[in-house]
N, C-alpha and C. Protein backbone atom coordinates (compact mmCIF):
# COMPACT_ATOMS: atom_id res chain seq x y z
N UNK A 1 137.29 184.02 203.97
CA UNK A 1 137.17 185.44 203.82
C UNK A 1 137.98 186.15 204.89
N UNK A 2 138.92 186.97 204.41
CA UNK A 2 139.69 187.80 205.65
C UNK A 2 139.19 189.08 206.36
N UNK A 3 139.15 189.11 207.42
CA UNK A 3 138.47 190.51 207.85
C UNK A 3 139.16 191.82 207.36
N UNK A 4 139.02 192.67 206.64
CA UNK A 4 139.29 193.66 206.11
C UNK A 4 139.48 194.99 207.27
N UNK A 5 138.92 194.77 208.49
CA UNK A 5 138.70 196.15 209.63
C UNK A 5 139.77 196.08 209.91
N UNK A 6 140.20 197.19 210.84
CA UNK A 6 141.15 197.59 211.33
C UNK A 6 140.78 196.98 213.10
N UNK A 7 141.74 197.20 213.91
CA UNK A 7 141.41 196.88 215.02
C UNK A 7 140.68 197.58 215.89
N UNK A 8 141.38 198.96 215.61
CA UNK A 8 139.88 199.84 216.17
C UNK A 8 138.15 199.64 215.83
N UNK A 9 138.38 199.43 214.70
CA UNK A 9 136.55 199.51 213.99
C UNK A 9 135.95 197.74 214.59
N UNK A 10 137.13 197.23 214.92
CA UNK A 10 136.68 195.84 215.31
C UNK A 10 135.99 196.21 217.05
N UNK A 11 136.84 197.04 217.75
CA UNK A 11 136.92 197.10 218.91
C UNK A 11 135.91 198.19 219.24
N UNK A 12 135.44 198.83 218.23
CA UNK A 12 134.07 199.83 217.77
C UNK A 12 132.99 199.36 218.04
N UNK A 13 133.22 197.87 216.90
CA UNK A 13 131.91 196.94 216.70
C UNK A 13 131.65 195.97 217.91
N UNK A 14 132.75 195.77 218.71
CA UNK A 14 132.09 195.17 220.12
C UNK A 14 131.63 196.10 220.76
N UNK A 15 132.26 197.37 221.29
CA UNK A 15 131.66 198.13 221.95
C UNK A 15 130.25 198.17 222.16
N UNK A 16 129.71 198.29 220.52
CA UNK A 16 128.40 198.67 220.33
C UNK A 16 127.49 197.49 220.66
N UNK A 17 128.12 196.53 220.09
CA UNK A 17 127.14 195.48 220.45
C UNK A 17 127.07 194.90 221.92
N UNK A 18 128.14 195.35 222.51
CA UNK A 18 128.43 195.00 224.07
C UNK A 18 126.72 196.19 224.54
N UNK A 19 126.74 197.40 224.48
CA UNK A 19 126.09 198.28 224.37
C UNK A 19 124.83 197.64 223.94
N UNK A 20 124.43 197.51 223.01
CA UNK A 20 123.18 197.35 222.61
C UNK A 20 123.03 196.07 223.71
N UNK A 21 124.00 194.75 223.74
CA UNK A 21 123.22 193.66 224.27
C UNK A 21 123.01 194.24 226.23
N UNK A 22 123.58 195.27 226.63
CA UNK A 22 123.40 195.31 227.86
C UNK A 22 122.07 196.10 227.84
N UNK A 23 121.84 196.88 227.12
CA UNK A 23 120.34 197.46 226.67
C UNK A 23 119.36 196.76 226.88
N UNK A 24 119.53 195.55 225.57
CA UNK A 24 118.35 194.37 225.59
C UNK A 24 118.38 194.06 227.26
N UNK A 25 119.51 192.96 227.72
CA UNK A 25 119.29 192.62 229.26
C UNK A 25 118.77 193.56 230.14
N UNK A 26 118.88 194.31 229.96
CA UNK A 26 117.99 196.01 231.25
C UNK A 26 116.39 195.75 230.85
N UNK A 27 116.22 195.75 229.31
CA UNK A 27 114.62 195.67 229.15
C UNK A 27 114.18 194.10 229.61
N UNK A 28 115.15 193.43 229.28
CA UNK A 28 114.41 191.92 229.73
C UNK A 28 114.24 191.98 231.32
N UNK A 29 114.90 192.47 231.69
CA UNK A 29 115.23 192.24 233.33
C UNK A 29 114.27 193.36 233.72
N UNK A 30 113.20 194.48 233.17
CA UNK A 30 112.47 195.27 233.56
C UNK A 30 111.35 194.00 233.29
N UNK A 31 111.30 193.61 232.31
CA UNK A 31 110.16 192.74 231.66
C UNK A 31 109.88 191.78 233.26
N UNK A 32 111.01 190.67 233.39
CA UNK A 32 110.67 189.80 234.02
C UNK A 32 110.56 190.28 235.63
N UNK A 33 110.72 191.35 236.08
CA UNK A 33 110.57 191.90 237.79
C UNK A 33 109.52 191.30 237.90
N UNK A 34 109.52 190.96 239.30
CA UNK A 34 108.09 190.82 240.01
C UNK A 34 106.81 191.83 240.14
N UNK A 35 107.62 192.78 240.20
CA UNK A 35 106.55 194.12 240.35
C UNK A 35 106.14 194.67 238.63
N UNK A 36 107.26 194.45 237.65
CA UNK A 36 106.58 194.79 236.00
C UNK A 36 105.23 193.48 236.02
N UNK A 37 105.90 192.41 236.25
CA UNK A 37 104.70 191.50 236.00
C UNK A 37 102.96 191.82 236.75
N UNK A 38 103.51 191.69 238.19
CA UNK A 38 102.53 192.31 238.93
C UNK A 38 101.50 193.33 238.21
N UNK A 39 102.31 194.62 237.49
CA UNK A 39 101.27 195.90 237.32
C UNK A 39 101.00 195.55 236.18
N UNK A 40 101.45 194.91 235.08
CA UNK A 40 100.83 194.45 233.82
C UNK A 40 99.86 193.96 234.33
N UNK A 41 99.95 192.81 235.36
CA UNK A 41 98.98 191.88 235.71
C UNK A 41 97.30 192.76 236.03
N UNK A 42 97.60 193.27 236.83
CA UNK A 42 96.87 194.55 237.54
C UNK A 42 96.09 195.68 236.31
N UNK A 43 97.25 195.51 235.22
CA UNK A 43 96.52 196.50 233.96
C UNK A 43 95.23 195.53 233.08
N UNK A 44 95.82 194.03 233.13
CA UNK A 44 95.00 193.94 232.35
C UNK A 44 93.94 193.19 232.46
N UNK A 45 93.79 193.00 234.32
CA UNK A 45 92.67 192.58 235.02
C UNK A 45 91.36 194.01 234.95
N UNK A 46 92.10 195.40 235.55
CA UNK A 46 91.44 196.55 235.16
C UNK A 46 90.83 196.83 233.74
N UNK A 47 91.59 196.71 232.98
CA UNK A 47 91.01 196.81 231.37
C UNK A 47 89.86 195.80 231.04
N UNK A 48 90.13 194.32 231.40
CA UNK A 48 88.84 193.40 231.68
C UNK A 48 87.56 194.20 231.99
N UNK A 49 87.64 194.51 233.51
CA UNK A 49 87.01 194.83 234.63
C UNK A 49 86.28 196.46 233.89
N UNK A 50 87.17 197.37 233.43
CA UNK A 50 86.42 198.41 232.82
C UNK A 50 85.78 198.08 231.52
N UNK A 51 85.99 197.12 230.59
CA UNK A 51 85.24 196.44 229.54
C UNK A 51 83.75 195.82 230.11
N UNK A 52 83.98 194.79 230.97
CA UNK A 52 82.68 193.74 231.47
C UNK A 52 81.88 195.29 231.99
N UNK A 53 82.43 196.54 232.56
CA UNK A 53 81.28 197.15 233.17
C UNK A 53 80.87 197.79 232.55
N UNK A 54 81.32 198.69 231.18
CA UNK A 54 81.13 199.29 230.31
C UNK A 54 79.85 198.63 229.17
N UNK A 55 79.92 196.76 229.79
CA UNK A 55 79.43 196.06 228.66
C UNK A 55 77.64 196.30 229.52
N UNK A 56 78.41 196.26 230.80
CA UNK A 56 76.99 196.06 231.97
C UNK A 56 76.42 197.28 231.88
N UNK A 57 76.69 198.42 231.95
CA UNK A 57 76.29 199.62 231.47
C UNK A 57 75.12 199.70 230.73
N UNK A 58 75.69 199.22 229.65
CA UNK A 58 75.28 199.34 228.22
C UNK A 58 73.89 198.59 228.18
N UNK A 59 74.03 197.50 228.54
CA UNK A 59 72.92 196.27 229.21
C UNK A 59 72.03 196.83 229.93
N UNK A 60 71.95 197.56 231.08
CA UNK A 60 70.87 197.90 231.98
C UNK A 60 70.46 199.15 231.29
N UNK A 61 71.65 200.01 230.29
CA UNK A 61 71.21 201.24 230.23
C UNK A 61 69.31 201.25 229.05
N UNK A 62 70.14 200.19 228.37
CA UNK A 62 68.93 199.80 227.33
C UNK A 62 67.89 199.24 228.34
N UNK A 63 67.67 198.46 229.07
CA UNK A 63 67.31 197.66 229.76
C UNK A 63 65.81 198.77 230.38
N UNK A 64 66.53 199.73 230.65
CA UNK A 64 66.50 200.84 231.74
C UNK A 64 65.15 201.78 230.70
N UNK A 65 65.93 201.96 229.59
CA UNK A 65 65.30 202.89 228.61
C UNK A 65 63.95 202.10 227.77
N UNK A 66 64.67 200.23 227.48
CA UNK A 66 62.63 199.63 227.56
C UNK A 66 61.71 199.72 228.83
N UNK A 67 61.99 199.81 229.95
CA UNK A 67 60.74 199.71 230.82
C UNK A 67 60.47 201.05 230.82
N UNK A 68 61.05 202.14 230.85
CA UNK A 68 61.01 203.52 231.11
C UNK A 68 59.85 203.86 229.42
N UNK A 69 59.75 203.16 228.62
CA UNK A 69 59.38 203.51 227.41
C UNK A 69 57.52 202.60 227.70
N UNK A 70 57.94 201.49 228.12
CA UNK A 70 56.47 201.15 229.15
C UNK A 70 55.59 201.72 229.70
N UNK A 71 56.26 202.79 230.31
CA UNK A 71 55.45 203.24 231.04
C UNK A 71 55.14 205.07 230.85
N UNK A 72 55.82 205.46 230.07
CA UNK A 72 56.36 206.68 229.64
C UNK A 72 56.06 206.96 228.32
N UNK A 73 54.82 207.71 227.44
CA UNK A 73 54.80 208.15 226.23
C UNK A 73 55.87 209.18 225.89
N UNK A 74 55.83 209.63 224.46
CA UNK A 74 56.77 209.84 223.96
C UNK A 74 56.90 211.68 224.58
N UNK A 75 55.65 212.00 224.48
CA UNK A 75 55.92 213.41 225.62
C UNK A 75 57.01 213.61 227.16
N UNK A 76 56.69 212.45 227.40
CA UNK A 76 57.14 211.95 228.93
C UNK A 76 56.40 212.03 229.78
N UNK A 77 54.74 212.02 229.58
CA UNK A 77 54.02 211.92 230.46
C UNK A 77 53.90 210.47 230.67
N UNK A 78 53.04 210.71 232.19
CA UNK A 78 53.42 208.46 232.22
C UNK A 78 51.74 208.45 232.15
N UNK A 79 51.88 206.74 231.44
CA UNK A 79 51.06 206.14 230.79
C UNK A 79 50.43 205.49 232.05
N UNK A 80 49.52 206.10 232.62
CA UNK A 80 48.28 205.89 233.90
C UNK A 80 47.74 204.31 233.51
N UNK A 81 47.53 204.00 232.31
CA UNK A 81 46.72 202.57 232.01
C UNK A 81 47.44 201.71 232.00
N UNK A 82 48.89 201.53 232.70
CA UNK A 82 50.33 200.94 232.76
C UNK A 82 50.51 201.63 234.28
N UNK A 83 50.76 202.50 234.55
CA UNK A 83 51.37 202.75 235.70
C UNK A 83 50.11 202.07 236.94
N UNK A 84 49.13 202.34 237.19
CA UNK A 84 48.17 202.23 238.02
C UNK A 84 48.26 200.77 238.11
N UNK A 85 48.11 199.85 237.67
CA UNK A 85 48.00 198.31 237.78
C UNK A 85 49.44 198.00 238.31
N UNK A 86 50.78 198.84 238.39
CA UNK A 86 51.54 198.08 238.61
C UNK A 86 51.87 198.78 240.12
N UNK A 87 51.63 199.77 240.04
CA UNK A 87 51.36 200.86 241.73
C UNK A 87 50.18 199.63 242.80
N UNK A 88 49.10 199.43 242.21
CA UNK A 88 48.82 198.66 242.62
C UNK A 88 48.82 197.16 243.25
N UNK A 89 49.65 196.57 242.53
CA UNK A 89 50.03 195.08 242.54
C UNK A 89 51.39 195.57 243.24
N UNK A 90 52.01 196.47 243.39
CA UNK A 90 53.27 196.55 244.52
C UNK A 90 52.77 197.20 245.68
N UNK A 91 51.84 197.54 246.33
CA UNK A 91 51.05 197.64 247.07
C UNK A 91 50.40 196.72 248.06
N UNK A 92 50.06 195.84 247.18
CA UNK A 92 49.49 194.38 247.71
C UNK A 92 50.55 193.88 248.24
N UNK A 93 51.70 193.76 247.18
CA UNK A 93 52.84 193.23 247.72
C UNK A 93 53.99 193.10 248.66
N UNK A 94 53.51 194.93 248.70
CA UNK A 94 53.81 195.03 250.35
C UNK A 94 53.23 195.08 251.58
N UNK A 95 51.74 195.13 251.12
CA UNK A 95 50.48 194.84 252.30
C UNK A 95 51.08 193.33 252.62
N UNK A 96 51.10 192.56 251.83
CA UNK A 96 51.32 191.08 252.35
C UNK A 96 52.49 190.55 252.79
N UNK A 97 53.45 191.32 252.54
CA UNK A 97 55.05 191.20 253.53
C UNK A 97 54.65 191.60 254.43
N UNK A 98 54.27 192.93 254.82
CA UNK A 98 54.06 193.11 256.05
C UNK A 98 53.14 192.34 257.05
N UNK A 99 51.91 191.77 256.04
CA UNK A 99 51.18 190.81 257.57
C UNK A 99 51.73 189.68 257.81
N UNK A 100 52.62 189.36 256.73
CA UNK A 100 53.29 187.67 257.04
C UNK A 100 54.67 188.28 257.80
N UNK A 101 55.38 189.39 258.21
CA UNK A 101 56.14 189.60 258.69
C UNK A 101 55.43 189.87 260.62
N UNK A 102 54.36 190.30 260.39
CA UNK A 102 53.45 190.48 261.24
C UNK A 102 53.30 189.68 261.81
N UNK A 103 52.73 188.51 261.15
CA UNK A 103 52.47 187.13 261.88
C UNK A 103 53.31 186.43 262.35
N UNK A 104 54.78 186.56 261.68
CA UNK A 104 56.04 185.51 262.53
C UNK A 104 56.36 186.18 263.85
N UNK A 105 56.02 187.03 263.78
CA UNK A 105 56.21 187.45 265.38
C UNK A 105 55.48 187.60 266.02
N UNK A 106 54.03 187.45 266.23
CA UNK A 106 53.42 186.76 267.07
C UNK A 106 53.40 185.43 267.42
């Protein structure tokens, strides 16, 4: 098959592709820097990191809203026949840290 172009349109068609391929090499050579890699790196440790806490959130927030529902009728007054036994038993619990904290130092 004979090339039909002229020498200009030949010398057109390198141009461009000279052009386009120095294009591509600029983006590859942004791609492979130490510092592009680095902040990708950095993006998609953060994106992790805001996912797992968003997930942890979510986890305590429920978490948060069953014990709060324990102890809390639907008015929002708190439920005395629930709250009192456990006011109590953390009470003890700190009466008795304190005398065994008491006692190691004597």
């Amino acid at each position: 098959m004979a090339d039909t172009r002229t020498p200009d349109e030949i010398e057109a068609d390198i141009r461009r592709r000279r052009e386009a391929l120095a294009e591509m090499l600029d983006e590859i050579g942004m791609r492979v820097h130490p510092k592009t890699i680095v902040g990708d790196a950095k993006a998609k440790v953060a994106s992790q990191v805001d996912h797992t806490l968003g997930r942890a959130y979510v986890q305590v927030n429920r978490v948060v809203s069953e014990v709060r529902a324990q102890f809390v009728d639907e008015r929002g007054a708190p439920r005395l026949e629930r709250v009192v036994p456990v006011a109590l038993v953390a009470v003890g619990l700190v009466g008795l840290l304190a005398l065994g904290a008491r006692r190691r130092r004597s």
